[in-house]
Protein backbone atom coordinates (compact mmCIF):
# COMPACT_ATOMS: atom_id res chain seq x y z
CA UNK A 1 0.00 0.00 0.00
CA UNK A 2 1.57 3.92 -0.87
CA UNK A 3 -1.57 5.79 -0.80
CA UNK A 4 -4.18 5.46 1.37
CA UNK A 5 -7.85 6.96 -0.53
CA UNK A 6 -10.56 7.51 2.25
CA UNK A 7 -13.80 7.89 0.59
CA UNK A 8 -16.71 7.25 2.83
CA UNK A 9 -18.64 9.20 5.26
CA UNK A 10 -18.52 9.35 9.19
CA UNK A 11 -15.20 8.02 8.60
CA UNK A 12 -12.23 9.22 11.89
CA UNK A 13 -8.85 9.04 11.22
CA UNK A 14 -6.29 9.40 14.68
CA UNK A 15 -2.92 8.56 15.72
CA UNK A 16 -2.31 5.55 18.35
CA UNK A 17 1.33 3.71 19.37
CA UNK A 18 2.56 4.79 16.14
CA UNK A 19 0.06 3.46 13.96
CA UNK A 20 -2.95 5.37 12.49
CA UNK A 21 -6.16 4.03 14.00
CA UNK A 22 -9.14 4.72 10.71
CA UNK A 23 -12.79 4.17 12.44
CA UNK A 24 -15.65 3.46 9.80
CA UNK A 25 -19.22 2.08 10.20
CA UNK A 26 -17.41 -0.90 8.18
CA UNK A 27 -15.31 -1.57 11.64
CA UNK A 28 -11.88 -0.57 12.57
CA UNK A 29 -8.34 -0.85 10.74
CA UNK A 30 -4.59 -0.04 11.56
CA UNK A 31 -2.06 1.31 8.58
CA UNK A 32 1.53 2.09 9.55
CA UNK A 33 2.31 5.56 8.20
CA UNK A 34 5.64 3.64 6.93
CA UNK A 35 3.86 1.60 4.14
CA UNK A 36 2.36 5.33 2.61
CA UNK A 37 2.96 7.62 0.55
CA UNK A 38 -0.24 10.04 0.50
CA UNK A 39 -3.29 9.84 2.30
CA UNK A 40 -5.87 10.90 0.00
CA UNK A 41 -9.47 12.32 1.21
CA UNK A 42 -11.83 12.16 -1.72
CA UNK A 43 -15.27 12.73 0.41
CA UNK A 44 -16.75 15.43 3.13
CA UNK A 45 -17.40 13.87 6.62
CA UNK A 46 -13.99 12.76 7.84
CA UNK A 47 -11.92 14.08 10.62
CA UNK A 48 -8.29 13.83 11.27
CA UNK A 49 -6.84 14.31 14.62
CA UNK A 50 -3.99 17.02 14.29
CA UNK A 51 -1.79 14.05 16.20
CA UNK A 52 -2.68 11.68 13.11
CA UNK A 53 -1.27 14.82 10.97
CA UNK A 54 1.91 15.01 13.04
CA UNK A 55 2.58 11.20 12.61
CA UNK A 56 2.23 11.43 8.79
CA UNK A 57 4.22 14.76 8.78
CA UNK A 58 7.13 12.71 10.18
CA UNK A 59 7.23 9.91 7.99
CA UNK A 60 6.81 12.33 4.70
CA UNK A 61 3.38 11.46 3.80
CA UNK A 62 1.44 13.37 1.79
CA UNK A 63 -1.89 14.52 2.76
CA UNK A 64 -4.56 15.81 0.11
CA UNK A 65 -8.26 16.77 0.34
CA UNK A 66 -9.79 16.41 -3.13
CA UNK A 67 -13.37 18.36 -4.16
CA UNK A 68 -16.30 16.30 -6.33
CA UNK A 69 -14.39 16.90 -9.23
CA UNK A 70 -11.19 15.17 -8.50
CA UNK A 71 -9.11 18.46 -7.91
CA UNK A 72 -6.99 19.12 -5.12
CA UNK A 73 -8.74 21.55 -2.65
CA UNK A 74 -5.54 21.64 -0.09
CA UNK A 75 -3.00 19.56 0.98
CA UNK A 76 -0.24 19.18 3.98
CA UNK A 77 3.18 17.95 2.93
CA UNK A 78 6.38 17.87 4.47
CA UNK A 79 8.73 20.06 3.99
CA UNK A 80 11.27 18.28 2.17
CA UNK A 81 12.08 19.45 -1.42
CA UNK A 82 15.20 19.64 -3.56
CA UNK A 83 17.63 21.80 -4.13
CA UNK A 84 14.26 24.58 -4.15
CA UNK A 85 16.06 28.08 -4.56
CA UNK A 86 18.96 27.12 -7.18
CA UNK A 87 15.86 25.28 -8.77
CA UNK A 88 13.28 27.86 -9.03
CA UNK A 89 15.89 30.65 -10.31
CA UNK A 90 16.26 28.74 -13.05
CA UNK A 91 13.24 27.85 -13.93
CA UNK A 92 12.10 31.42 -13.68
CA UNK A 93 14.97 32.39 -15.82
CA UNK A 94 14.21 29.50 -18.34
CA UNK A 95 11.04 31.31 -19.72
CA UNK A 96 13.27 34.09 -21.54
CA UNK A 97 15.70 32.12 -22.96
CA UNK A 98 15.33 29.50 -25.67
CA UNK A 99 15.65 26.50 -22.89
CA UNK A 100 11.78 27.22 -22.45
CA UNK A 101 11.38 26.04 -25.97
CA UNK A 102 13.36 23.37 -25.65
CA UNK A 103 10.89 22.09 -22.26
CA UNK A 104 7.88 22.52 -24.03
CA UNK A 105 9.22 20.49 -27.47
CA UNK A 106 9.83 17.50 -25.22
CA UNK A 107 6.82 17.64 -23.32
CA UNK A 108 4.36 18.34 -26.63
CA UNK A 109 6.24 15.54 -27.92
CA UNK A 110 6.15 12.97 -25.39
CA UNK A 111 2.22 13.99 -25.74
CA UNK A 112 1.62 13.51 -29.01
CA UNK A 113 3.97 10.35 -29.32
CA UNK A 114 2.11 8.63 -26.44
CA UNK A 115 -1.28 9.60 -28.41
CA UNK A 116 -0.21 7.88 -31.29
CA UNK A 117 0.91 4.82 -29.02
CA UNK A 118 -2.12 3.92 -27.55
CA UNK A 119 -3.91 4.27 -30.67
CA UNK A 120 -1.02 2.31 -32.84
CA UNK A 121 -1.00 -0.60 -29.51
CA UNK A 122 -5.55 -1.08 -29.92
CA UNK A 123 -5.01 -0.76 -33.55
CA UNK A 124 -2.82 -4.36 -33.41
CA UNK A 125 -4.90 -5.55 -29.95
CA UNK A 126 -8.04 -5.11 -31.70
CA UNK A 127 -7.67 -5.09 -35.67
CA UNK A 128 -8.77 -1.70 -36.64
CA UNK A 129 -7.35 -0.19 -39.49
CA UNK A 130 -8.76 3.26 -38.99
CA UNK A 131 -6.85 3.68 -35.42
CA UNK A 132 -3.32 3.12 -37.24
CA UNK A 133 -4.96 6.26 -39.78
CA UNK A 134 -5.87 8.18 -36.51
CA UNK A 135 -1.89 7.49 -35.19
CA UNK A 136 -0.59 8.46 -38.47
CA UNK A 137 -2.86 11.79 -37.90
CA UNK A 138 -1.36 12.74 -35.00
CA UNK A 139 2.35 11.92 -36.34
CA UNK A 140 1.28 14.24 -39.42
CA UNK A 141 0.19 17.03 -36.75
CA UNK A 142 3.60 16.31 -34.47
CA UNK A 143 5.88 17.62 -37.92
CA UNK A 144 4.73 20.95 -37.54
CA UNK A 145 6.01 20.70 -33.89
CA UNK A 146 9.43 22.71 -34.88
CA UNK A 147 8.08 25.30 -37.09
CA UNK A 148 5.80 26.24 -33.96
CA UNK A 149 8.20 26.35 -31.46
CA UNK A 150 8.81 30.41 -30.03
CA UNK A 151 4.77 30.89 -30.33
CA UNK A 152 2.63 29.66 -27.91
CA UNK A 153 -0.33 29.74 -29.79
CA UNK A 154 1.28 27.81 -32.78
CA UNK A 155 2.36 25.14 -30.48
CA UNK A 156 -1.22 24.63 -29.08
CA UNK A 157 -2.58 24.90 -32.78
CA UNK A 158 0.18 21.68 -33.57
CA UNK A 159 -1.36 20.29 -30.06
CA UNK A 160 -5.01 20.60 -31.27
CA UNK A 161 -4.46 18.84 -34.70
CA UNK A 162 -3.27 15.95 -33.08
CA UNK A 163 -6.02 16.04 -30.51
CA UNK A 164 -9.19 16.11 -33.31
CA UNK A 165 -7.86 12.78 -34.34
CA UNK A 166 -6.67 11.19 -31.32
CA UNK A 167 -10.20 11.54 -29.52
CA UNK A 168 -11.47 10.67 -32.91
CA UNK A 169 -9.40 7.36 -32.19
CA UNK A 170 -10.39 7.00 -28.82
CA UNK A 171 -14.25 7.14 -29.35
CA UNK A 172 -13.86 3.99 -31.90
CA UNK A 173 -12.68 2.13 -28.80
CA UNK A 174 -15.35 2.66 -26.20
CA UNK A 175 -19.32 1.13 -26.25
CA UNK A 176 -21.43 3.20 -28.11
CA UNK A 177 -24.04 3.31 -25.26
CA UNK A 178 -21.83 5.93 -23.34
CA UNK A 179 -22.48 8.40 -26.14
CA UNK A 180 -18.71 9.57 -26.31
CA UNK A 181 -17.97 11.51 -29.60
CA UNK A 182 -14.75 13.28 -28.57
CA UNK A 183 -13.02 15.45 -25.57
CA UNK A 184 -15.63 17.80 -23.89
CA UNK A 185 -15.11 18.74 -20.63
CA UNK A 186 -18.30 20.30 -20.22
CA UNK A 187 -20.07 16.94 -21.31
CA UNK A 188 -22.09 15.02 -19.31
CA UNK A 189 -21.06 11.84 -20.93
CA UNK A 190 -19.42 8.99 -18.66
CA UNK A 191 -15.82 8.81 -20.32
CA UNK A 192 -15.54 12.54 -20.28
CA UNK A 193 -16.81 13.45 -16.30
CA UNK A 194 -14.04 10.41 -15.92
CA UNK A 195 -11.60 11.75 -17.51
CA UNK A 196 -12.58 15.08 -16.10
CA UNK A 197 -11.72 13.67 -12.46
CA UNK A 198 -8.55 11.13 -13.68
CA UNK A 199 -6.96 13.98 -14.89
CA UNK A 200 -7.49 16.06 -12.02
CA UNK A 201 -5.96 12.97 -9.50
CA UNK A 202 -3.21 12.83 -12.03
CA UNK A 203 -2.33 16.64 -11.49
CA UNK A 204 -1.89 16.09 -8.23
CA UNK A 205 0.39 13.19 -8.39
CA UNK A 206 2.50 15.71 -10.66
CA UNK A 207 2.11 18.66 -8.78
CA UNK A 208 3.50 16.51 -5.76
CA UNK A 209 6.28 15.35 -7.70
CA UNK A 210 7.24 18.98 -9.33
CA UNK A 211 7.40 20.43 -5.82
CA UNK A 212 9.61 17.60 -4.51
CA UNK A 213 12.22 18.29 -6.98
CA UNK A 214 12.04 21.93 -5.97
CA UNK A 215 10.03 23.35 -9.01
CA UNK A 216 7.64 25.88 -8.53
CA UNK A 217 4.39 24.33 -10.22
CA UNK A 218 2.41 27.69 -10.99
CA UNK A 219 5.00 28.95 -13.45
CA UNK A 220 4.71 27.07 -16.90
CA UNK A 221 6.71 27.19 -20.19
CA UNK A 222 3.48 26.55 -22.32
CA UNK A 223 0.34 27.37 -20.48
CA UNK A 224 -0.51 30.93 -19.50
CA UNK A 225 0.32 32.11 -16.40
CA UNK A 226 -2.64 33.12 -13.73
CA UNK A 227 -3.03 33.89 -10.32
CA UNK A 228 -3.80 30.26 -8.83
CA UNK A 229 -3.25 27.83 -12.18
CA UNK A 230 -0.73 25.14 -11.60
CA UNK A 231 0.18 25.71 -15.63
CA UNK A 232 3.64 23.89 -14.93
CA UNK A 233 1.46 20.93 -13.55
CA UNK A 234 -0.75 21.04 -17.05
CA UNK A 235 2.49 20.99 -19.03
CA UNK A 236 4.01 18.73 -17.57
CA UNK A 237 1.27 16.42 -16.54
CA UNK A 238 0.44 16.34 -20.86
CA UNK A 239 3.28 13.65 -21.09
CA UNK A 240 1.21 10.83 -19.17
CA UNK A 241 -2.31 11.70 -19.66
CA UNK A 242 -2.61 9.15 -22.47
CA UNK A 243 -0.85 5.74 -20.19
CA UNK A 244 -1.77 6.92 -17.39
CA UNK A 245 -5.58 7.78 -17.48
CA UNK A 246 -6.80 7.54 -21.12
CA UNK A 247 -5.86 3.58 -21.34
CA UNK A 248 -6.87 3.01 -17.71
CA UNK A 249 -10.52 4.45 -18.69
CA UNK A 250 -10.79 2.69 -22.27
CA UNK A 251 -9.85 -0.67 -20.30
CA UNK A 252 -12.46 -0.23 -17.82
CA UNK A 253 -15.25 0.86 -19.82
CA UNK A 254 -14.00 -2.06 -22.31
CA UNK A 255 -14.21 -4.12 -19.29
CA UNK A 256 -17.95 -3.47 -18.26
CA UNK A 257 -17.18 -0.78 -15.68
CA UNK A 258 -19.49 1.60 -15.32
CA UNK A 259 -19.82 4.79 -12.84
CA UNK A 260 -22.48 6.62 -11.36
CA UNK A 261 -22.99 10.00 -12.67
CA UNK A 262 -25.59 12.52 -11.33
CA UNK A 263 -25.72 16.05 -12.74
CA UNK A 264 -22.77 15.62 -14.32
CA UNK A 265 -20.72 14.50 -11.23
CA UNK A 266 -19.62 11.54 -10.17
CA UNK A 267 -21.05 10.04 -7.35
CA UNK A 268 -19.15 9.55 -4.79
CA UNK A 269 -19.23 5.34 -4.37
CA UNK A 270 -17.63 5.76 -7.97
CA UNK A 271 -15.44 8.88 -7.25
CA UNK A 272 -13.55 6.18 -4.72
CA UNK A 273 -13.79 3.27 -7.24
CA UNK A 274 -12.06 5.17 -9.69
CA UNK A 275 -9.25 7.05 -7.20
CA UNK A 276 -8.82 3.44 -6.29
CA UNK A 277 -8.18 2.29 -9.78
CA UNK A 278 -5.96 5.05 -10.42
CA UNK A 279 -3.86 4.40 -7.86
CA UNK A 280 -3.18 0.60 -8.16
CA UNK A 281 -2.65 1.45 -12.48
CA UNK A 282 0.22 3.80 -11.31
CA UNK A 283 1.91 1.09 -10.10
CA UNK A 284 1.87 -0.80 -13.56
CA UNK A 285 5.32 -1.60 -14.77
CA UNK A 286 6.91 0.20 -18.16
CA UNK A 287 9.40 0.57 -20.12
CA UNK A 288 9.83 3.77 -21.03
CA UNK A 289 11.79 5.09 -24.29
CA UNK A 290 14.88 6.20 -22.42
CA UNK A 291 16.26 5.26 -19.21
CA UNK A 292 15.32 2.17 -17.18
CA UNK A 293 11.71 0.57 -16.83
CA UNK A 294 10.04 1.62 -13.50
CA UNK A 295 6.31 1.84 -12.37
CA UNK A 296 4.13 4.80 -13.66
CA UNK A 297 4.64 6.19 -10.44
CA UNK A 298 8.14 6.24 -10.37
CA UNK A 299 8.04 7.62 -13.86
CA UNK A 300 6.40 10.63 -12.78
CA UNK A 301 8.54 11.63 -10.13
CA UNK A 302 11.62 10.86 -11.65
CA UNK A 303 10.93 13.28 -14.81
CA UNK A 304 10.09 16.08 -12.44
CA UNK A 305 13.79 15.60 -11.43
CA UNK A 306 15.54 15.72 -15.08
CA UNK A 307 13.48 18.86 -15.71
CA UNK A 308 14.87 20.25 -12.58
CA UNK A 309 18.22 19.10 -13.09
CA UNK A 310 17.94 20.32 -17.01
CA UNK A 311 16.98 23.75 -16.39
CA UNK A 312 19.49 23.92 -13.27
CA UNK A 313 22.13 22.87 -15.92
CA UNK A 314 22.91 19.49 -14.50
CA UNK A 315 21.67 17.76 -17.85
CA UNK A 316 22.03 17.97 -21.09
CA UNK A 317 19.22 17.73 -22.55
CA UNK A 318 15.36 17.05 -21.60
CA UNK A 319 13.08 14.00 -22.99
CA UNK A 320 9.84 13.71 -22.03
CA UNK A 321 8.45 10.13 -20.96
CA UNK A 322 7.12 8.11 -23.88
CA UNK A 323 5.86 4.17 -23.49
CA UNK A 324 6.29 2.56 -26.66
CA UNK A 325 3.53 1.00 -28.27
């Protein structure tokens, strides 16, 4: 067990002989705080002793309080991050140089790459022809990648090509019943409230890991800047979207899953179903393009670290994480 999701209702959480003591009309259970790392709170009507904070403080687990939509409301974490001030200059002075180009080609990259991927790996799984056209779409759309680069608005032009026919892709893949014709964040359709509330768990497992290696996650290379948006967490989080939620969602629909949805949320019985699922996929093995195979997990903190060390100097160069197909 790393993270701990508490979902229910009436649910206490305290600290006793080292051990936190979680109460539930379901009975009573111990977790030692050494076998976590993040205790997530995805429903109202749970308490946590401040002693139960302490003891997770110590061992360096994360603590986050998510709203009905998935997204991080607050959260407690130690106060242990890398290298922060030699970090964060450069980052900040990144965004006037050409290195800022050069993080935002290898995260619209990775993107579009790992688009094509999952599209190019169903195409084979399940003998569809028009998902290796969709790929070859979004390869077509990636070539224009250079020309863009030094104009934000270019590069999410490039972005948006590849995006009309990878969701184009993705809607061949799932039943017809759930009425999904393509990314809408505003629809009420299941896959897209899902993917609404994936993506929202996955920022947080980036922001998490962008702090820890001492980046500041509210100043992007891509995204606008704005009082309160994580835009380093959207870049950056672009790169797994497609492995890390997109494929977990198409398998469980696939699968016969199916969520609750009431006016346009999800409930919240399937709002801890699918934090749950999300949690144990991050801990599926790959093998990423470059540099040795890890858990999803892993990947995600490790390339918060090689962005760090790449715009401290410390590396070379910066590739984003793509699974092969």
């Amino acid at each position: 067990m790393r993270e701990l999701v508490i979902a229910g209702y009436g649910v206490s959480v305290r600290a006793r002989r080292g051990l936190l003591l979680i109460t539930s009309r379901e009975g009573r259970r111990e977790v030692s705080p050494a076998d976590l790392d993040a205790v997530i709170v995805a429903t109202g009507g749970v308490s946590i002793s401040s002693k139960a904070v302490r003891l997770l403080m110590s061992h360096g687990v994360d603590l986050v309080f998510l709203d009905s939509r998935g997204r991080p409301l607050g959260r407690v974490y130690p106060p242990f991050i890398n290298r922060t001030v030699a970090t964060r200059r450069a980052q900040y002075a990144a965004y006037n140089t050409w290195r800022r180009w050069e993080v935002v080609a290898a995260l619209v990259e990775a993107k579009l790459r790992n688009q094509a991927n999952l599209l190019r790996y169903y195409a084979k799984s399940r003998g569809l022809r028009e998902l290796r056209d969709c790929a070859a779409e979004v390869l077509d759309a990636l070539e224009g990648l250079p020309a863009a680069l030094g104009n934000a608005r270019a590069v999410l032009n490039v972005e948006a090509r590849a995006a009309r026919a990878y969701w184009s892709g993705v809607a061949l893949l799932l039943p017809a019943e759930l009425g999904f014709d393509g990314r809408d964040p505003d629809s009420p359709d299941p896959m897209n409230v899902c993917l609404n509330y994936a993506y929202a768990l996955l920022y947080s497992q980036c922001w998490r890991a962008l702090t820890l290696a001492g980046l500041d996650p509210y100043a992007g290379f891509l995204h606008a800047d704005r009082s309160g948006k994580e835009s380093l967490v959207y870049d950056y989080s672009d790169q797994f979207k497609p492995p890390a939620v997109d494929r977990l969602l198409i398998r469980a629909f696939s699968s016969g899953w199916r969520p609750g949805v009431e006016r346009g949320l999800l409930t919240p019985g399937s709002r801890g179903e699918l934090v749950k699922m999300f949690l144990e996929w991050l801990g599926r093995r790959v093998r990423p393009s470059t540099g040795q195979p890890c858990t999803l997990r892993q990947a995600v903190r490790r390339w918060a670290f090689r962005l760090a060390a790449f715009l401290r100097g410390d590396e070379r160069a910066y590739r984003g994480f793509v699974e092969p197909w």
